[in-house]
C-alpha atoms as a PDB file:
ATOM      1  CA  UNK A   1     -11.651 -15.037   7.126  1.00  0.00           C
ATOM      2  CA  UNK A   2      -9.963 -18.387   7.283  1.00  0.00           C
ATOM      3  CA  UNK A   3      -6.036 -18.415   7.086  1.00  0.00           C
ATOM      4  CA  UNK A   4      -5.494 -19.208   3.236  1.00  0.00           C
ATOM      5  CA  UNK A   5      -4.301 -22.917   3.077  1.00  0.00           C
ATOM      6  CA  UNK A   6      -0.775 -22.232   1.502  1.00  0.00           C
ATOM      7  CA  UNK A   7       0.322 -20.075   4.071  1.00  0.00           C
ATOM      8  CA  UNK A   8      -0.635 -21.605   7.301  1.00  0.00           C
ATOM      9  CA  UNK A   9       2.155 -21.057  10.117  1.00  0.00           C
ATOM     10  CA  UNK A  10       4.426 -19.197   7.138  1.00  0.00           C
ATOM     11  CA  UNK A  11       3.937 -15.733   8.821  1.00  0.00           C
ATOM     12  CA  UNK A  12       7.600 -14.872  10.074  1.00  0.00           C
ATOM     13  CA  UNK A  13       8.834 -11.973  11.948  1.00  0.00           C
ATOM     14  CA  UNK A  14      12.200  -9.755  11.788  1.00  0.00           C
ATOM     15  CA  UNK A  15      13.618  -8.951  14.925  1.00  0.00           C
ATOM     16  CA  UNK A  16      15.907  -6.474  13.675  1.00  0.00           C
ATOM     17  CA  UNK A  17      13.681  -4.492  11.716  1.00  0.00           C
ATOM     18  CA  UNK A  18      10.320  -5.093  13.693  1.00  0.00           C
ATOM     19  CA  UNK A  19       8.442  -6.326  10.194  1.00  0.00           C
ATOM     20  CA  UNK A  20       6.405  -8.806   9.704  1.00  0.00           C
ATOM     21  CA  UNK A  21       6.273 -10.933   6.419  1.00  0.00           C
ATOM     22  CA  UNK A  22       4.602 -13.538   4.249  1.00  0.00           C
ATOM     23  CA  UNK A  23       5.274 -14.727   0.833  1.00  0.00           C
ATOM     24  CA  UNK A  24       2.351 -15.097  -1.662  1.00  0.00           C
ATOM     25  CA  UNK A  25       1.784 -18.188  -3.741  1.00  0.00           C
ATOM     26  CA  UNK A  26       0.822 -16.842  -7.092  1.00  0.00           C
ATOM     27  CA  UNK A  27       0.117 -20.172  -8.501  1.00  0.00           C
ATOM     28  CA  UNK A  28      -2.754 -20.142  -5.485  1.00  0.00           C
ATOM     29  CA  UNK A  29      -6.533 -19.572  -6.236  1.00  0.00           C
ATOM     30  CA  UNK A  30      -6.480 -17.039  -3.298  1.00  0.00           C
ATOM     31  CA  UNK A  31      -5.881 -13.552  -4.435  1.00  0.00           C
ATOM     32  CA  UNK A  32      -3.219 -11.294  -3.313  1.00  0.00           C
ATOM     33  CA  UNK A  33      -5.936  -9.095  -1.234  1.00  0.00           C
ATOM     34  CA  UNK A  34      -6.350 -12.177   0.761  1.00  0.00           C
ATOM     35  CA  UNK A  35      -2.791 -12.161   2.094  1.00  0.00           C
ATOM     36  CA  UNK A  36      -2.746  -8.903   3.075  1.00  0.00           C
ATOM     37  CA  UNK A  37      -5.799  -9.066   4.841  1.00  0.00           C
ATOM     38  CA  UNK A  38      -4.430 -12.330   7.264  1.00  0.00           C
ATOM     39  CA  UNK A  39      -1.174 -10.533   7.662  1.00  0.00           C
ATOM     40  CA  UNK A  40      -2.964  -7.656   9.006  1.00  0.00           C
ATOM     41  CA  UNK A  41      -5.408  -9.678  10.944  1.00  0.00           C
ATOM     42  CA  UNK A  42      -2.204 -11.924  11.866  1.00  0.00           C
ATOM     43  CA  UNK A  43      -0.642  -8.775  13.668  1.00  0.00           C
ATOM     44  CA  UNK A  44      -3.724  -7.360  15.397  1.00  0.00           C
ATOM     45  CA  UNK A  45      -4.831 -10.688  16.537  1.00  0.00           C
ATOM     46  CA  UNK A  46      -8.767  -9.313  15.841  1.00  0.00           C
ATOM     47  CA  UNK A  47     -11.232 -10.866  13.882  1.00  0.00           C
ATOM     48  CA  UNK A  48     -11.989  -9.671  10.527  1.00  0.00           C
ATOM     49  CA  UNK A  49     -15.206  -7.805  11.392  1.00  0.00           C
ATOM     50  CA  UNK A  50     -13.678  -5.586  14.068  1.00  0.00           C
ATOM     51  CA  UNK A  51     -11.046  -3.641  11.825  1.00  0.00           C
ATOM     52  CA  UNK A  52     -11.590  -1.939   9.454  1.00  0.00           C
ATOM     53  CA  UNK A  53     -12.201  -3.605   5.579  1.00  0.00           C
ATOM     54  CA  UNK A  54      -9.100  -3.273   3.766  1.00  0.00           C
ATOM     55  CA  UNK A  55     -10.724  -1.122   1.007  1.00  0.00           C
ATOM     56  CA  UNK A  56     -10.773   1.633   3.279  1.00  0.00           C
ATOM     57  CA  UNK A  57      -7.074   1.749   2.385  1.00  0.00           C
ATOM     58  CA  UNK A  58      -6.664   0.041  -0.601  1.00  0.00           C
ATOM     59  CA  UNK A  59      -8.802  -1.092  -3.449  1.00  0.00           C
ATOM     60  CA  UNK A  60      -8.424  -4.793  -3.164  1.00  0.00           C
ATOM     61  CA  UNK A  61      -9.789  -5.721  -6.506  1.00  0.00           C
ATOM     62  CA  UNK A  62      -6.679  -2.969  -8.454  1.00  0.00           C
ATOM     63  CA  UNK A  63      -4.461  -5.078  -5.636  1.00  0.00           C
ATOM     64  CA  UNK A  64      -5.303  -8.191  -6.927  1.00  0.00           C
ATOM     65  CA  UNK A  65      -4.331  -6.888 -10.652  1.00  0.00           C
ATOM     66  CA  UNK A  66      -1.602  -4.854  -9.484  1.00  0.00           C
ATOM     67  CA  UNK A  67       1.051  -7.544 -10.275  1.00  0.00           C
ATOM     68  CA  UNK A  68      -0.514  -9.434 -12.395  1.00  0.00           C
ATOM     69  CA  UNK A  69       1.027  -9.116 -15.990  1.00  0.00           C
ATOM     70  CA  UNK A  70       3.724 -11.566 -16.441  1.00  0.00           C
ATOM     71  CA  UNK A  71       4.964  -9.417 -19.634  1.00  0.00           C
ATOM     72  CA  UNK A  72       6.565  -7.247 -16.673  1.00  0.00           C
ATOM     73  CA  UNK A  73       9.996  -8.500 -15.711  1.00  0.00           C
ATOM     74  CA  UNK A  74       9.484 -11.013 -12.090  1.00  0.00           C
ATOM     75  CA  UNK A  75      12.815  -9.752 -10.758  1.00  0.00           C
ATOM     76  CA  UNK A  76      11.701  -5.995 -11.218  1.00  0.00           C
ATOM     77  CA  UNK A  77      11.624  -4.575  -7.276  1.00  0.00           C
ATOM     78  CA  UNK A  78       8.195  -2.924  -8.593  1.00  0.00           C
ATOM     79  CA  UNK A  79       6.368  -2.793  -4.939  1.00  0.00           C
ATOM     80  CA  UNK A  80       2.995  -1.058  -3.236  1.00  0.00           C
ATOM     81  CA  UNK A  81       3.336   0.646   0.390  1.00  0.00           C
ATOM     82  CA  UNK A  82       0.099   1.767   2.024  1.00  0.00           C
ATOM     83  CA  UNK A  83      -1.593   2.496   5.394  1.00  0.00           C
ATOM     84  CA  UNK A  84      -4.260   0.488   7.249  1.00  0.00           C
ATOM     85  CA  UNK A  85      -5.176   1.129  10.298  1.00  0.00           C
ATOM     86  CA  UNK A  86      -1.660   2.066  11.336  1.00  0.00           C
ATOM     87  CA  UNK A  87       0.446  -0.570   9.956  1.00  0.00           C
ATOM     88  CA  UNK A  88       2.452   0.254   7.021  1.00  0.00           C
ATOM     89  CA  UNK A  89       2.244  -2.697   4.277  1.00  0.00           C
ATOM     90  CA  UNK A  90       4.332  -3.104   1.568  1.00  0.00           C
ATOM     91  CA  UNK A  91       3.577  -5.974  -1.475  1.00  0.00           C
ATOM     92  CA  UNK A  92       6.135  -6.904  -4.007  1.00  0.00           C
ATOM     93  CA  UNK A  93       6.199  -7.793  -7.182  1.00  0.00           C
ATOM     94  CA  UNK A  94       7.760 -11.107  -6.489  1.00  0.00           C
ATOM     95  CA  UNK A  95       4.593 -11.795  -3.819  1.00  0.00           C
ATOM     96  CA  UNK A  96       6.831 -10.690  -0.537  1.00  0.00           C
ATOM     97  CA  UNK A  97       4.284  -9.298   1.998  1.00  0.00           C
ATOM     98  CA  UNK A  98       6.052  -6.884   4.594  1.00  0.00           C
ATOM     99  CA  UNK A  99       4.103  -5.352   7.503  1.00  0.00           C
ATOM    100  CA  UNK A 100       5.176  -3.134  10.243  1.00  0.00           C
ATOM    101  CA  UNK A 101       2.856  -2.704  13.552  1.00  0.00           C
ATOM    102  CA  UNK A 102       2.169   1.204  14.525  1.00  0.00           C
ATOM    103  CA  UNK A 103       4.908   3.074  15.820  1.00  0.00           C
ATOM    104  CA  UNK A 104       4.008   5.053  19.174  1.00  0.00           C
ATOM    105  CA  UNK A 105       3.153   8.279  16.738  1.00  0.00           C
ATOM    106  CA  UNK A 106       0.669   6.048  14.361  1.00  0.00           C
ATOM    107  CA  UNK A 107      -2.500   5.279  15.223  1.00  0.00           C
ATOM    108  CA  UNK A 108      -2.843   2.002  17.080  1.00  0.00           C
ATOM    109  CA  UNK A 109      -4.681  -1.085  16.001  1.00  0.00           C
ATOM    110  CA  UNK A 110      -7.968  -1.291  17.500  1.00  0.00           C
ATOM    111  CA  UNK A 111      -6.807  -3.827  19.798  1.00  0.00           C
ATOM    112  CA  UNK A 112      -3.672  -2.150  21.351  1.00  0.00           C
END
């Protein structure tokens, strides 16, 4: 999977809380699935065929959706937290990606 175009070199990291993150153009032809997927590749450095597929976790196409209806107040902190592959993910609403690496108790990404 190619990095999607908008968010080339706009994966930052938090120091203080170990995260991860990545903001999601909405106004973007890539889907929101997409940007999960690179920020998980982005922290396991793998390539996409050696993880597992994100559906094993989530179901991408429900991600996608998830957020979708602009009837639903932007500003709401409405958010998603899952597992894959031991990092914990959470999307926003507002298109904030967060992702935390395994702790020494999760299960490791394959390539730790």
């Amino acid at each position: 999977m190619a990095k999607p175009e908008h968010e080339a070199d706009e994966l930052g990291y938090d120091p203080i809380r170990g995260s991860y993150h990545l903001h999601h153009d909405w106004t973007s032809s890539n889907p929101l699935s997409q940007t999960v997927t690179y920020v998980i590749l982005a922290l396991s450095g793998e390539e996409p065929s050696s993880g597992p597929p994100l559906s094993e976790s989530v179901d991408p196409d429900a991600l996608d959706q998830l957020f979708r209806n602009k009837c639903l107040d932007d500003r709401s902190n409405d958010h998603l937290t899952f597992t894959h592959d031991g990092c914990t993910i959470t999307v926003y609403r507002s298109g904030q990606v967060i992702a935390y690496p395994p702790t020494d108790g999760e299960t490791p990404l394959r390539s730790r």
